[in-house]
Protein backbone atom coordinates (compact mmCIF):
# COMPACT_ATOMS: atom_id res chain seq x y z
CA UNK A 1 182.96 -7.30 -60.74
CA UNK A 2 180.70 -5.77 -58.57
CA UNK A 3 181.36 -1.49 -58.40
CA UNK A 4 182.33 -0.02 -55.07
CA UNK A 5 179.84 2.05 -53.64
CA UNK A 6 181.22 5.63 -53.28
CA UNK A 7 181.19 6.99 -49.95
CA UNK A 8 180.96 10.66 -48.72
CA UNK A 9 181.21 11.18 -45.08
CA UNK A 10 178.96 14.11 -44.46
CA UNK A 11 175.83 13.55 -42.01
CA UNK A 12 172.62 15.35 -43.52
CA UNK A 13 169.10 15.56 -41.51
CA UNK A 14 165.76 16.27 -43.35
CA UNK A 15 162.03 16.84 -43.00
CA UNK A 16 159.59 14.77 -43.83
CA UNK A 17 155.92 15.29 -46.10
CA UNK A 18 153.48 12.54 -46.42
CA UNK A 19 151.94 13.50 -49.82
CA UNK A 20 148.68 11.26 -50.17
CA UNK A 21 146.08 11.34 -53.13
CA UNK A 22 142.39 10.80 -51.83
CA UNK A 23 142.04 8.28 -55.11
CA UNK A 24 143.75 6.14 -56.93
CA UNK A 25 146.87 6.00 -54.67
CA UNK A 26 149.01 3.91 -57.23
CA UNK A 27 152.51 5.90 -57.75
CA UNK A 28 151.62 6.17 -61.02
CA UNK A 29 149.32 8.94 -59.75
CA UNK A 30 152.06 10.28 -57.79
CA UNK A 31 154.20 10.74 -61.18
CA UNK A 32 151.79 12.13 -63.59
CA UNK A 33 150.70 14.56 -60.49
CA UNK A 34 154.50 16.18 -60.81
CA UNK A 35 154.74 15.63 -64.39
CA UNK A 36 151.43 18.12 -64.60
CA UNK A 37 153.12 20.31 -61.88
CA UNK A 38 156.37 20.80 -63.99
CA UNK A 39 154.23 21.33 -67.27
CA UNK A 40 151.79 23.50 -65.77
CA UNK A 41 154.54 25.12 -63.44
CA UNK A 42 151.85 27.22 -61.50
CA UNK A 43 153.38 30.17 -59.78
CA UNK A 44 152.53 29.64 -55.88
CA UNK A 45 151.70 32.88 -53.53
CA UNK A 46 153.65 31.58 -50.03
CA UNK A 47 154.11 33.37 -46.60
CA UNK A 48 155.58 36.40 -46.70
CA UNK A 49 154.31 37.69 -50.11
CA UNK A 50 156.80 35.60 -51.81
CA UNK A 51 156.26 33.52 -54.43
CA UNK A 52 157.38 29.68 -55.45
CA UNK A 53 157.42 27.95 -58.56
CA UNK A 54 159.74 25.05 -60.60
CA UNK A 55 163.43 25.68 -61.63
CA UNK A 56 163.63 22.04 -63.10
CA UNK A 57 162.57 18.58 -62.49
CA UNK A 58 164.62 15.37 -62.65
CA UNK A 59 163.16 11.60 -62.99
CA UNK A 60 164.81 8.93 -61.81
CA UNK A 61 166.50 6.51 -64.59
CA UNK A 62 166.17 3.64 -61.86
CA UNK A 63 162.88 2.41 -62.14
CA UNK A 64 160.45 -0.12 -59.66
CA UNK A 65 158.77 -2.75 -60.66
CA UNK A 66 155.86 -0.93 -62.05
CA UNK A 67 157.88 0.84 -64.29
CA UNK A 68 158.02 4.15 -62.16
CA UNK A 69 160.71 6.25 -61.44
CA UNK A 70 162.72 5.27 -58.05
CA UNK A 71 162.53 8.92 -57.05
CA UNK A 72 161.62 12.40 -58.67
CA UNK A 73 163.65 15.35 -57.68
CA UNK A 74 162.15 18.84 -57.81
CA UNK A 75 164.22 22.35 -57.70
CA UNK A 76 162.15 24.89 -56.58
CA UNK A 77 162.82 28.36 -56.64
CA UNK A 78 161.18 31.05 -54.34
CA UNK A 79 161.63 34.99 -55.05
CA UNK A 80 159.87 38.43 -54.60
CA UNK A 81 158.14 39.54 -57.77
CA UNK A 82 158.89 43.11 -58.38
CA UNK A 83 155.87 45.71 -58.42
CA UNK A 84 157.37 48.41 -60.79
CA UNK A 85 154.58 51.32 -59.82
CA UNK A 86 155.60 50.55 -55.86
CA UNK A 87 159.18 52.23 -55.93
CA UNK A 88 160.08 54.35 -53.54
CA UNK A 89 163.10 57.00 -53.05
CA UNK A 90 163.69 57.70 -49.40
CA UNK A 91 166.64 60.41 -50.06
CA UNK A 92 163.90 62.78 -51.46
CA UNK A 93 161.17 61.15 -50.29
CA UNK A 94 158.84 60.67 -53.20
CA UNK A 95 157.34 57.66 -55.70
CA UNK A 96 159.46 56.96 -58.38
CA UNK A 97 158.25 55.20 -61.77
CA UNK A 98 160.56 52.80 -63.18
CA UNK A 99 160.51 50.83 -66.51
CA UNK A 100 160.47 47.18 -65.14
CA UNK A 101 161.13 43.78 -66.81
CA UNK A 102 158.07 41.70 -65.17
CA UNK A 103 159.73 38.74 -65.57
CA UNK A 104 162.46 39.79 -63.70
CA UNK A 105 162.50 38.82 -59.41
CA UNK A 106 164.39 39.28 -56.39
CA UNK A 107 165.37 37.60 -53.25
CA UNK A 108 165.90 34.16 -55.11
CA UNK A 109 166.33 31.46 -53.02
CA UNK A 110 166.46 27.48 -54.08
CA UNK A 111 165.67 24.38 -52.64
CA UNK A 112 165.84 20.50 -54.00
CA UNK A 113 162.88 18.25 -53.02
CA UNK A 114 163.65 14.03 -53.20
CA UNK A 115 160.00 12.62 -53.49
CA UNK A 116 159.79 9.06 -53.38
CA UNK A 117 156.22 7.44 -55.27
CA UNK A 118 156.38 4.07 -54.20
CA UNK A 119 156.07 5.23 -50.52
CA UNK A 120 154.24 8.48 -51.52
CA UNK A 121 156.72 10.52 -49.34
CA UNK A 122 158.92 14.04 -49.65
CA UNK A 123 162.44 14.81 -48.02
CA UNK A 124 163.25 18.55 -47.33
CA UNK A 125 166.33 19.24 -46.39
CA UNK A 126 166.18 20.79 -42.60
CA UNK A 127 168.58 23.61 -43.72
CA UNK A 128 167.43 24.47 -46.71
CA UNK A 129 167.14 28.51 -47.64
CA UNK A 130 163.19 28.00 -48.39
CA UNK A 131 161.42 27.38 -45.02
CA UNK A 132 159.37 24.33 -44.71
CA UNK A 133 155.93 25.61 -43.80
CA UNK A 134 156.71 28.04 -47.69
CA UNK A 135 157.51 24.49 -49.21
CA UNK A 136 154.29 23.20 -47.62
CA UNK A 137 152.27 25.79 -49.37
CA UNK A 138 153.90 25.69 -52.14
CA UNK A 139 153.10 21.85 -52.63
CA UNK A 140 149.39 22.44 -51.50
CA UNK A 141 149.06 25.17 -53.98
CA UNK A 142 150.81 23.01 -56.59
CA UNK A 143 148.63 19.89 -56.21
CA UNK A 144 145.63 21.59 -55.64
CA UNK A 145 146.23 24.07 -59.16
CA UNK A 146 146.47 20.18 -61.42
CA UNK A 147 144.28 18.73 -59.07
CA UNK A 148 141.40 20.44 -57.08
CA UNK A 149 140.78 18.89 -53.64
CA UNK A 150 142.93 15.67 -54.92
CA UNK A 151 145.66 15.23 -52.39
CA UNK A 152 146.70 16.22 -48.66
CA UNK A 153 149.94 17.37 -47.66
CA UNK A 154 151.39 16.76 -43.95
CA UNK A 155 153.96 16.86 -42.33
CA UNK A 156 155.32 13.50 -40.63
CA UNK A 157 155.62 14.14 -36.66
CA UNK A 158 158.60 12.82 -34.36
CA UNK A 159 157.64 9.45 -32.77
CA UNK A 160 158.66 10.59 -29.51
CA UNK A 161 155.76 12.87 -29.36
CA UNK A 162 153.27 10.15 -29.68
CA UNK A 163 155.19 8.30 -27.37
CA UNK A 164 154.91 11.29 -24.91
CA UNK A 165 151.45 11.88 -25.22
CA UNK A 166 150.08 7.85 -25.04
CA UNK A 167 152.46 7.35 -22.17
CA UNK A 168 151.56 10.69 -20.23
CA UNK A 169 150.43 10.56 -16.72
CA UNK A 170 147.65 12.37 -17.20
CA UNK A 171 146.05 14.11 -20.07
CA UNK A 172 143.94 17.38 -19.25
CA UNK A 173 143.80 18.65 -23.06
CA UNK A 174 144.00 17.04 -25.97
CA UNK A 175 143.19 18.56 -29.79
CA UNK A 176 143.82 16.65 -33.45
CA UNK A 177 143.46 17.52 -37.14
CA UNK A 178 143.55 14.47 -39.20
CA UNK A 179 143.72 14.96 -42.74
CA UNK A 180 142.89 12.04 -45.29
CA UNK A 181 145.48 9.06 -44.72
CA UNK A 182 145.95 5.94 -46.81
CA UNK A 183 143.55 3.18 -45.95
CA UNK A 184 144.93 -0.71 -44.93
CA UNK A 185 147.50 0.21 -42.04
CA UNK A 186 145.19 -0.33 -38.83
CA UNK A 187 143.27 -2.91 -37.24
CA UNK A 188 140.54 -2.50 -34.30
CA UNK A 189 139.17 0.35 -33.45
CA UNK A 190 141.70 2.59 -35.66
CA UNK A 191 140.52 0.38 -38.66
CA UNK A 192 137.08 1.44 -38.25
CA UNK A 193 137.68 4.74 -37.11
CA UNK A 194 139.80 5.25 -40.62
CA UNK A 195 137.15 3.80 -42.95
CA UNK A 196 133.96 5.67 -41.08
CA UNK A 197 136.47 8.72 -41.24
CA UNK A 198 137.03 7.57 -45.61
CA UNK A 199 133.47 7.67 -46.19
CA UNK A 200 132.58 10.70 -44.65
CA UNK A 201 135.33 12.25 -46.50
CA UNK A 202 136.14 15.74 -44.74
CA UNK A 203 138.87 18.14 -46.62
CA UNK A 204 139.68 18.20 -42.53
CA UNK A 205 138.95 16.18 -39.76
CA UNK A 206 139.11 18.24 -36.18
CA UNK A 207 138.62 16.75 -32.74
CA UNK A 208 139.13 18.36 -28.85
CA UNK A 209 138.24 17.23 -25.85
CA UNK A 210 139.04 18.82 -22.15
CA UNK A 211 139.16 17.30 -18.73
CA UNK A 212 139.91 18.56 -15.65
CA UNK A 213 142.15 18.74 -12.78
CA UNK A 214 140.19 16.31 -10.67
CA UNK A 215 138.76 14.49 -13.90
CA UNK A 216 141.69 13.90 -16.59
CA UNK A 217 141.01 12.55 -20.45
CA UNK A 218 140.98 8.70 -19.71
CA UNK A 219 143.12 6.89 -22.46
CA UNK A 220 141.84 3.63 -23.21
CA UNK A 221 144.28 1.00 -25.54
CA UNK A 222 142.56 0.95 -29.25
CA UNK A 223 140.95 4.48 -28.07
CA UNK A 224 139.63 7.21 -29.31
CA UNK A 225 142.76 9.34 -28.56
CA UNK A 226 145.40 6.72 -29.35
CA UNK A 227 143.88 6.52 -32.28
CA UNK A 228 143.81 10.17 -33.50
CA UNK A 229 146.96 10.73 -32.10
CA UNK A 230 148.10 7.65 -34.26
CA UNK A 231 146.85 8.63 -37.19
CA UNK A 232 147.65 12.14 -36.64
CA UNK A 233 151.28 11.02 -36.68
CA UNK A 234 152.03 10.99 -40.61
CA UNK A 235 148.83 12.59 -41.35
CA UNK A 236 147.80 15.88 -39.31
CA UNK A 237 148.50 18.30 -36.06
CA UNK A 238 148.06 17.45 -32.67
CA UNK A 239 148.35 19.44 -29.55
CA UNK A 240 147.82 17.85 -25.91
CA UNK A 241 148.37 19.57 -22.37
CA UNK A 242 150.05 16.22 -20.17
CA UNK A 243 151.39 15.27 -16.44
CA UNK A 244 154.33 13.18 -17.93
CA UNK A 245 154.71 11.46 -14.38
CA UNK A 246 152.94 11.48 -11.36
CA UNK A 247 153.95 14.78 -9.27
CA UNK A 248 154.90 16.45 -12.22
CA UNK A 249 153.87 19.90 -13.63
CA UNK A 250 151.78 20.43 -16.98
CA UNK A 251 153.07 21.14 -19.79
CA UNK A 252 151.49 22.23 -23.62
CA UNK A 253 152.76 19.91 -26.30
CA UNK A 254 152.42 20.91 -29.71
CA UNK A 255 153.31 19.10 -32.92
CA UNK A 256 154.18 21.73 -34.97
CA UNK A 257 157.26 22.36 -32.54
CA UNK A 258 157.82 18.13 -33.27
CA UNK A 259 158.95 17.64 -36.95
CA UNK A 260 160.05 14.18 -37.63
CA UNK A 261 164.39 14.50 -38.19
CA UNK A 262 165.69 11.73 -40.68
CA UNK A 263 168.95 12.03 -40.00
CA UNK A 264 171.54 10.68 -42.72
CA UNK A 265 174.91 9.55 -41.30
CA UNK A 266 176.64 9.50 -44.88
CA UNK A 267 176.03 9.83 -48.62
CA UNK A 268 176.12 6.61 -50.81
CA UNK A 269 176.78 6.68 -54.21
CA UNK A 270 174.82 10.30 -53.93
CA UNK A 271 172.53 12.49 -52.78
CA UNK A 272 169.28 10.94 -54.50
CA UNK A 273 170.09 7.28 -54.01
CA UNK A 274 170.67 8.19 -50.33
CA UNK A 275 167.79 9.62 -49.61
CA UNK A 276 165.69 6.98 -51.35
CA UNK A 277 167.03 4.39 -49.50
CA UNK A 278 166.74 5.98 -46.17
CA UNK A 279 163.00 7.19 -47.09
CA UNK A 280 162.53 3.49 -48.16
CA UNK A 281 163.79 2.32 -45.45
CA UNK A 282 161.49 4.35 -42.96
CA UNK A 283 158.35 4.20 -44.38
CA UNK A 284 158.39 0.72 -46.19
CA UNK A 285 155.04 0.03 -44.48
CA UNK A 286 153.40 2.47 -47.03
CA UNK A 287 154.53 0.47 -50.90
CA UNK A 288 151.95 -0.39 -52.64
């Protein structure tokens, strides 16, 4: 007899990071990469002169076909480390020297991190007490400590945006950083603007271009702009000024003010087999 799934109705929306290794992009990669990140559990300088490093680390027992763990969840902790020579008394305003435990912080914050290998993708929760540009450096910093100039860490962009900028009236500015992407997902132009883009292999790819009132950016299908702005999408920044209709006024667009929301209507049989189904779910075009 089959076992009821167990239901909690409680709607949950999330960020999403496309985590992609410039080599070998089997999952298996993926794994060991967060197995060496919870052994080596570097300790990760963030905004704000706070600091980020592993609480614990969980493995999926479900695994895929190849063996590897469904999902991987990561608890992260981010604090203030505690100078002891840079105390202060403001009553009697003077330095005071303190006998300090070093391994002792403040400020502590958590979050928990769902990352998904077969799809190579990250969920954040969108409220969570660590910010998600800290839990962006964080995972740079991480990745880069086990494996210099090995992987690229973006943030996935809402849809919509694309759809605003490719369907704009006019385009007058336009601006993209692409970082690496995973090969095999574009055809035409895109295709060989990916694999020229794969063997030049930039840490960063930056492009701008400007029109003018009179003179606009012309967007051509299979173009140079869809393209970037495509790619851009699950794998960069992009920032346009656009007309959205004839008549209408201009108006900046910038991606970093257009995180993609997964939104979660209810948990099934909990948190982490919820979110690996709705990650699977959205970004099935990426299993290997």
């Amino acid at each position: 007899m089959a076992q009821k799934d167990k239901i909690e109705l409680r709607r949950t929306t999330w960020f999403v990071v496309n985590i992609k290794a410039r080599k070998n992009q089997k999952p298996s990669h993926y794994v060991e990469a967060f197995r060496a990140i919870k052994e080596k559990d570097p300790l990760i300088e963030v905004f704000g002169k706070k600091c980020i490093s592993i609480r614990s680390m969980i493995e999926s027992e479900y695994v895929e076909n190849d063996d590897m763990p469904k999902w991987i969840q990561l608890n992260i902790t981010h604090y203030t480390i505690i100078d002891p020579t840079a105390f202060y008394n403001i009553r009697e305003h003077k330095d005071v020297k303190m006998e300090w435990n070093t391994d002792i912080v403040a400020n502590m914050h958590e979050a928990e991190l769902y990352f998904i290998p077969s799809v190579h993708m990250l969920a954040v929760k969108r409220n969570s007490k660590i910010s998600l540009n800290n839990v962006l450096k964080y995972l740079q910093g991480a990745l880069e400590d086990i494996e210099p100039e090995g992987f690229d860490v973006s943030v996935v962009l809402d849809h919509d945006l694309i759809t605003r900028i490719l369907s704009a009236h006019a385009i007058y500015s336009f601006e993209a950083q692409i970082s690496y992407s995973n090969p095999g997902h574009s055809k035409g132009f895109a295709k060989m603007f990916e694999d020229n883009m794969h063997t030049l292999n930039p840490n960063k790819f930056s492009m701008a271009a400007a029109g003018t009132k009179e003179n606009p950016l012309v967007i051509n299908d299979d173009g140079i702009i869809e393209t970037a702005t495509r790619l851009a999408e699950e794998n960069g920044s992009v920032k346009a000024t656009i007309v959205e209709s004839e008549g209408g006024r201009r108006e900046r667009v910038d991606s970093k003010d257009h995180p993609r929301i997964l939104v979660i209507p209810q948990i099934v049989n909990g948190i982490c087999s919820t979110v690996y189904h709705a990650i699977i779910d959205a970004f099935k075009h990426h299993e290997n």
